[in-house]
Protein backbone atom coordinates (compact mmCIF):
# COMPACT_ATOMS: atom_id res chain seq x y z
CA UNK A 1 68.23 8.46 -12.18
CA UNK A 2 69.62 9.97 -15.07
CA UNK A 3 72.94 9.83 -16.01
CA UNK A 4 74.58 7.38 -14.08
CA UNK A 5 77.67 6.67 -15.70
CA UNK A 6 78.65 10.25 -15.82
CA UNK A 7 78.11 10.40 -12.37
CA UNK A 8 79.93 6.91 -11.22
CA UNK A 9 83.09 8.12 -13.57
CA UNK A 10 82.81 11.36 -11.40
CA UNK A 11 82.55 10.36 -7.89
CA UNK A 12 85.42 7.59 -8.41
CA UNK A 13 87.67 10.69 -9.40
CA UNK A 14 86.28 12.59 -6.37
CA UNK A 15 87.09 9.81 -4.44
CA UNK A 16 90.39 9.31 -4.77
CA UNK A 17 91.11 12.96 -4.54
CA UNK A 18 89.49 13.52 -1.54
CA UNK A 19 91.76 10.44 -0.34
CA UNK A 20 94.77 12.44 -1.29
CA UNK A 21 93.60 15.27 1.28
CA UNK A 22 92.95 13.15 4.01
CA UNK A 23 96.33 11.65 3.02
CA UNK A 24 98.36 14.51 2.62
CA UNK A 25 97.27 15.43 6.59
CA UNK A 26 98.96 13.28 7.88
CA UNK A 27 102.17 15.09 6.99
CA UNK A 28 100.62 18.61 8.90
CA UNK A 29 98.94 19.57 12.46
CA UNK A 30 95.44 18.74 12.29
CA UNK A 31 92.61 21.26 14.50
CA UNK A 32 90.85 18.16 16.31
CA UNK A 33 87.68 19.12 18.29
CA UNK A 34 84.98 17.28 20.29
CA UNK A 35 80.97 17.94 19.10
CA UNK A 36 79.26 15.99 21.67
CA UNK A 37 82.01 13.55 23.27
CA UNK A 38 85.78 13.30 23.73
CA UNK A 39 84.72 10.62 21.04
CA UNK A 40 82.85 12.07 18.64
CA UNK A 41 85.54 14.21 16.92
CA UNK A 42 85.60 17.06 13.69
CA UNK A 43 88.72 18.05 12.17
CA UNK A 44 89.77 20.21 9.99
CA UNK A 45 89.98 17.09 7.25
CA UNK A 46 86.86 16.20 7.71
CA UNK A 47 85.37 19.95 7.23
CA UNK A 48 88.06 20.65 4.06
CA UNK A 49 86.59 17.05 2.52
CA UNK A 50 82.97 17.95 2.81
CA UNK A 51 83.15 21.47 1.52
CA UNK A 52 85.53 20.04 -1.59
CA UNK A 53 82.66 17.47 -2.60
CA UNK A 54 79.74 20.65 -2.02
CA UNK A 55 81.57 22.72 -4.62
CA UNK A 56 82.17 19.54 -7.10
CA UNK A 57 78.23 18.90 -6.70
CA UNK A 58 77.22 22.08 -7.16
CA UNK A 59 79.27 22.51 -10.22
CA UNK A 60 79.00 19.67 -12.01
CA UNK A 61 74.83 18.83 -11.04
CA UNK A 62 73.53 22.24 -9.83
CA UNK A 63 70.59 22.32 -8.10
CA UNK A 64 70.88 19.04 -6.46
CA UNK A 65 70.67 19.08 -2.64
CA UNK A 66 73.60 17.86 -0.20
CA UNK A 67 73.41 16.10 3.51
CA UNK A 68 76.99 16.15 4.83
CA UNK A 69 77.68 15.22 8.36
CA UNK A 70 79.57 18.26 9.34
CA UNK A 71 77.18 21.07 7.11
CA UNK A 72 75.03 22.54 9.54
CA UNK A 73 73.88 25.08 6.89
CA UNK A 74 71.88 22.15 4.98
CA UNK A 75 68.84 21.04 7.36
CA UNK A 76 66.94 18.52 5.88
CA UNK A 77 62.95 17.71 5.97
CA UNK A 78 62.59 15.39 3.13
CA UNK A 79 64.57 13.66 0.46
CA UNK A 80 62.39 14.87 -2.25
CA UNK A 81 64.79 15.07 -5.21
CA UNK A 82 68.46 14.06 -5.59
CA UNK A 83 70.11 14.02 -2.35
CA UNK A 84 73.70 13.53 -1.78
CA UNK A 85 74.37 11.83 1.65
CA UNK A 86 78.47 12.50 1.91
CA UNK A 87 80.31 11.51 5.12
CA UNK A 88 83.67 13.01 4.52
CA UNK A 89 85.10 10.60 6.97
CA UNK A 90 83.56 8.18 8.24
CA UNK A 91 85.66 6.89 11.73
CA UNK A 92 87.04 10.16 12.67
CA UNK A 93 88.26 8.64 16.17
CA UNK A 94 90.28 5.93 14.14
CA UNK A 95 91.47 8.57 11.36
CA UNK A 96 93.06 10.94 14.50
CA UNK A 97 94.41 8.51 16.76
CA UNK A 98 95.21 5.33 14.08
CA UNK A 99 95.84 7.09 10.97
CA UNK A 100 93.67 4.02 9.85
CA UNK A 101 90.34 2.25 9.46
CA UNK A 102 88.54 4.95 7.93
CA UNK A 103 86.34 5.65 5.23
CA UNK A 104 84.91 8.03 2.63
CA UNK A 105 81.53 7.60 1.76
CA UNK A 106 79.16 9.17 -0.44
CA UNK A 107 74.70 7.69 -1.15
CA UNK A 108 73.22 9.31 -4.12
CA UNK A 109 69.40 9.30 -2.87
CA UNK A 110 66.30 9.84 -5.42
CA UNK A 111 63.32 10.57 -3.70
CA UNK A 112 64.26 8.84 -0.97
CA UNK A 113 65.49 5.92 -2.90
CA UNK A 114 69.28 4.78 -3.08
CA UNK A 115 70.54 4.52 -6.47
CA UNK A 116 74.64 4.72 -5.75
CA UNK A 117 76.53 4.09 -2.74
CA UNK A 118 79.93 4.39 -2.03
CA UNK A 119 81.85 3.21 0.58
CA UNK A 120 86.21 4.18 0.00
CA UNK A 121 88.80 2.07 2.53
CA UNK A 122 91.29 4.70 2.02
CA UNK A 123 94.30 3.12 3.35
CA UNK A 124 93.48 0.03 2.25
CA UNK A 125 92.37 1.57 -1.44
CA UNK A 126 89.79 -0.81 -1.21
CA UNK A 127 86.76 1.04 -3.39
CA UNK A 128 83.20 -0.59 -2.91
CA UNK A 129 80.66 0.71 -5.01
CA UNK A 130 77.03 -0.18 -6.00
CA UNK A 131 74.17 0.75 -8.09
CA UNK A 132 70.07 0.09 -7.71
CA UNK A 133 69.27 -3.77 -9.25
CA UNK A 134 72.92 -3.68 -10.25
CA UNK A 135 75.41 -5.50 -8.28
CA UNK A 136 77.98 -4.06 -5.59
CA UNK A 137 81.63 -4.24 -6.85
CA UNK A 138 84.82 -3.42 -5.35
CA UNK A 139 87.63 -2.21 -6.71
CA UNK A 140 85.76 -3.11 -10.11
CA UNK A 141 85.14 -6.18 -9.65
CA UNK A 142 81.47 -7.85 -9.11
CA UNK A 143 81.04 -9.14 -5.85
CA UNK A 144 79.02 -12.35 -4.90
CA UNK A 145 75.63 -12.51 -3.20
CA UNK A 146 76.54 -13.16 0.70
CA UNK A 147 75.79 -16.45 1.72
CA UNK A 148 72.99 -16.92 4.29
CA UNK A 149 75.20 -17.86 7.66
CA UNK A 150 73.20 -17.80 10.53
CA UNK A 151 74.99 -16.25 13.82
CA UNK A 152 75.96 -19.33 15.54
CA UNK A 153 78.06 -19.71 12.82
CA UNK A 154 79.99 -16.15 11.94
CA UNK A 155 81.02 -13.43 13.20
CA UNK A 156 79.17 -10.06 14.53
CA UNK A 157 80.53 -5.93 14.90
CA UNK A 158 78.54 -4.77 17.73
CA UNK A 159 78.72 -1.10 18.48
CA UNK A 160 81.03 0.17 21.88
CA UNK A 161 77.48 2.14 23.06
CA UNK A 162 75.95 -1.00 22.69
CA UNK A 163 78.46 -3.44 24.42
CA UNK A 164 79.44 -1.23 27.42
CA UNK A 165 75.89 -0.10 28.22
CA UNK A 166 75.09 -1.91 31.59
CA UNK A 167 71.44 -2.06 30.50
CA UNK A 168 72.42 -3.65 27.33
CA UNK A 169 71.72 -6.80 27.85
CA UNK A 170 70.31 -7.80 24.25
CA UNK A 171 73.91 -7.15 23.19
CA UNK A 172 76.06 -9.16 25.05
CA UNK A 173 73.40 -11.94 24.45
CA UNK A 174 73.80 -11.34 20.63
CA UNK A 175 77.67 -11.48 21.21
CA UNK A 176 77.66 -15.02 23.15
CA UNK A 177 75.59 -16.28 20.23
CA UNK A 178 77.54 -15.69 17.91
CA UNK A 179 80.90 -17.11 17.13
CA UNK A 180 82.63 -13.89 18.82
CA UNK A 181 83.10 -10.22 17.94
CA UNK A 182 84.73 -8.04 16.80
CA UNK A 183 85.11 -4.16 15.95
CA UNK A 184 86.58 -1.29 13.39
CA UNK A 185 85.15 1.52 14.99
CA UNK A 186 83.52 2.91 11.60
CA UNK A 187 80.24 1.94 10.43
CA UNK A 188 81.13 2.10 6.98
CA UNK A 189 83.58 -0.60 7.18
CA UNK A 190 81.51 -2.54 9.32
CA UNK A 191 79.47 -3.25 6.87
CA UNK A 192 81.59 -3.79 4.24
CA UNK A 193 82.65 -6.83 6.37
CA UNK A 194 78.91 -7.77 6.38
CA UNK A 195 78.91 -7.46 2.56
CA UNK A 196 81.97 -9.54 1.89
CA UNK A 197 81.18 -11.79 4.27
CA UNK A 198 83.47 -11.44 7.04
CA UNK A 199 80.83 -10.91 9.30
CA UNK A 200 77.40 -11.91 9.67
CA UNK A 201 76.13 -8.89 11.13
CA UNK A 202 76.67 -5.19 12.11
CA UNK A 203 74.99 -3.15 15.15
CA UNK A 204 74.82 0.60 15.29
CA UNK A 205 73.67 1.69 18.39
CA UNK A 206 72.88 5.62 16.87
CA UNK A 207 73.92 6.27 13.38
CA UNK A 208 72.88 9.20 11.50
CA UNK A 209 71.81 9.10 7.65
CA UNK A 210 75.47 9.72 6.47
CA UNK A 211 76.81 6.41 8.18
CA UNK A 212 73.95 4.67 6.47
CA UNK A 213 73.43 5.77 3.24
CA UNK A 214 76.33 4.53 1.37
CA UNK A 215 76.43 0.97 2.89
CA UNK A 216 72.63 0.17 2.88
CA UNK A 217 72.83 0.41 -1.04
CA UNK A 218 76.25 -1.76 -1.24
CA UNK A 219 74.27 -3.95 1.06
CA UNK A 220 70.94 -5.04 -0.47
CA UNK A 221 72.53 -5.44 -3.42
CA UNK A 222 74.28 -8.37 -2.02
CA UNK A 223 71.06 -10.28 -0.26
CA UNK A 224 71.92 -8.22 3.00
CA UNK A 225 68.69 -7.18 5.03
CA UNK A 226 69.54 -3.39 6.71
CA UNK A 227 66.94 -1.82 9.53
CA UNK A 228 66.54 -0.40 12.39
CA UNK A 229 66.60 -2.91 15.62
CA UNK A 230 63.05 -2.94 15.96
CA UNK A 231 62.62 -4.47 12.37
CA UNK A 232 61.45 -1.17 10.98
CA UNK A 233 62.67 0.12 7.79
CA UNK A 234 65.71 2.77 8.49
CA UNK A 235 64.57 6.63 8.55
CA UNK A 236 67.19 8.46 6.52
CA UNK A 237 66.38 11.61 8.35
CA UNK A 238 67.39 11.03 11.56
CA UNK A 239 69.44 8.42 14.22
CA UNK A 240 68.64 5.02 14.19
CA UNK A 241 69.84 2.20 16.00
CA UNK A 242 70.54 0.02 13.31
CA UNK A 243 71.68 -3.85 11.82
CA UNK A 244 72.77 -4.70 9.07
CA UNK A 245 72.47 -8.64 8.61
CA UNK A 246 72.47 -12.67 7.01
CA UNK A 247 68.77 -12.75 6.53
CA UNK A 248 68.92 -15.71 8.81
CA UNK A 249 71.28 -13.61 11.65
CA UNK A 250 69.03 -10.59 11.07
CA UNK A 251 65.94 -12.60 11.93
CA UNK A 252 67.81 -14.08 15.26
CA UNK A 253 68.88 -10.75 16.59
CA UNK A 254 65.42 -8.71 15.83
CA UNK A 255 64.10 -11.58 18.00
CA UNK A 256 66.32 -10.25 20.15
CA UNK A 257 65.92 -6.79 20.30
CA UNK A 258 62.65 -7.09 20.35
């Protein structure tokens, strides 16, 4: 991909300012509305974030196609080209009702490859970042290949769908395996908990392309293994129940799953 510093310098600004909006909110009335559940929310945050990154993009690298989570207007077939993946925030429920524990993300996608993920802990200010066969950083700094911690031994984020579903029985195993769980409620930060080692693992019961795209780039950088349940390698077009893993905990709940 070409100019990759130009873009990293970029997005970091776009970043932060984007934090500032979601920031700012907190001071006004923000329009909340359900899309298919009283928890899967929109608000008007969300909507002003992903519309300020379109114009950015289309300004600064014209031509280039977006995927945002809440831009109906941009159906998508293939990744052929550059792709921006954007979820403007990432843990909605948390951002309305916590005013924490959410997340800004943005996957720069080349032909279906990931070349730069971003995943941006607003409150926290906690900025992880990675590019292709060069290290995930946060805040800066160069982070450490995970070590390989099997599940007995760590802990696991397994998603609410998941662990409520009475038929889910593959879950609560998973859970008793490992040395307990525990949840954020944004996939995002999930598995930036994976990737610094504060878990061993990360379910998704459903997430769509814009939950992924960031983190599975952070993630492989580190030694991380991110698929679908099944084993199968993750289809950026569309829902997929999803973990993102140890190699050794990955291979343990596939079994699983499976």
């Amino acid at each position: 991909m070409n100019r990759l510093i130009e873009r990293d310098q970029l997005i970091e600004e776009w970043l932060y300012e984007a934090a500032k909006i979601s920031k700012k909110s907190f001071e006004q009335t923000i329009s909340v509305e359900e899309k298919t559940t009283r928890t899967d929310l929109v608000t008007n945050i969300d909507k002003k974030i992903e519309q300020f990154f379109i114009e950015k993009i289309s300004t600064y690298f014209p031509g280039e196609r977006v995927l945002g989570e809440e831009s109906s207007k941009y159906p998508f077939t293939d990744l052929k080209g550059t792709v921006w993946i954007i979820d403007p925030i990432d843990g909605t429920l948390n951002f309305v009702k916590q005013k924490s524990d959410f997340a800004i993300m943005i996957g720069i996608y080349e032909n279906g490859i990931g070349y730069l993920g971003y995943v941006y802990d607003v409150m926290r200010d906690e900025l992880y970042s990675a590019a292709k066969n060069q290290g995930a950083y946060l805040n800066g700094e160069q982070l450490e290949r995970v070590e390989d911690i099997p599940l007995r031994e760590g802990l696991v984020a397994i998603s609410h769908r998941l662990m409520t579903n009475e038929n889910s029985d593959e879950a609560r195993r998973i859970g008793r395996a490992s040395s307990g769980v525990r949840m954020i409620g944004s996939a995002g930060l999930e598995t930036t908990r994976v990737a610094t080692g504060k878990l061993v693992a990360y379910i998704g019961a459903s997430l769509a392309p814009w939950d992924i795209a960031a983190g599975k780039i952070i993630a492989e950088e580190l030694g991380l293994i991110y698929t679908q349940l099944n084993g199968e390698i993750i289809d950026m077009l569309c829902h997929n129940k999803t973990v993102v893993a140890t190699p050794s905990a990955h291979k343990e709940i596939i079994k699983n799953f499976k």
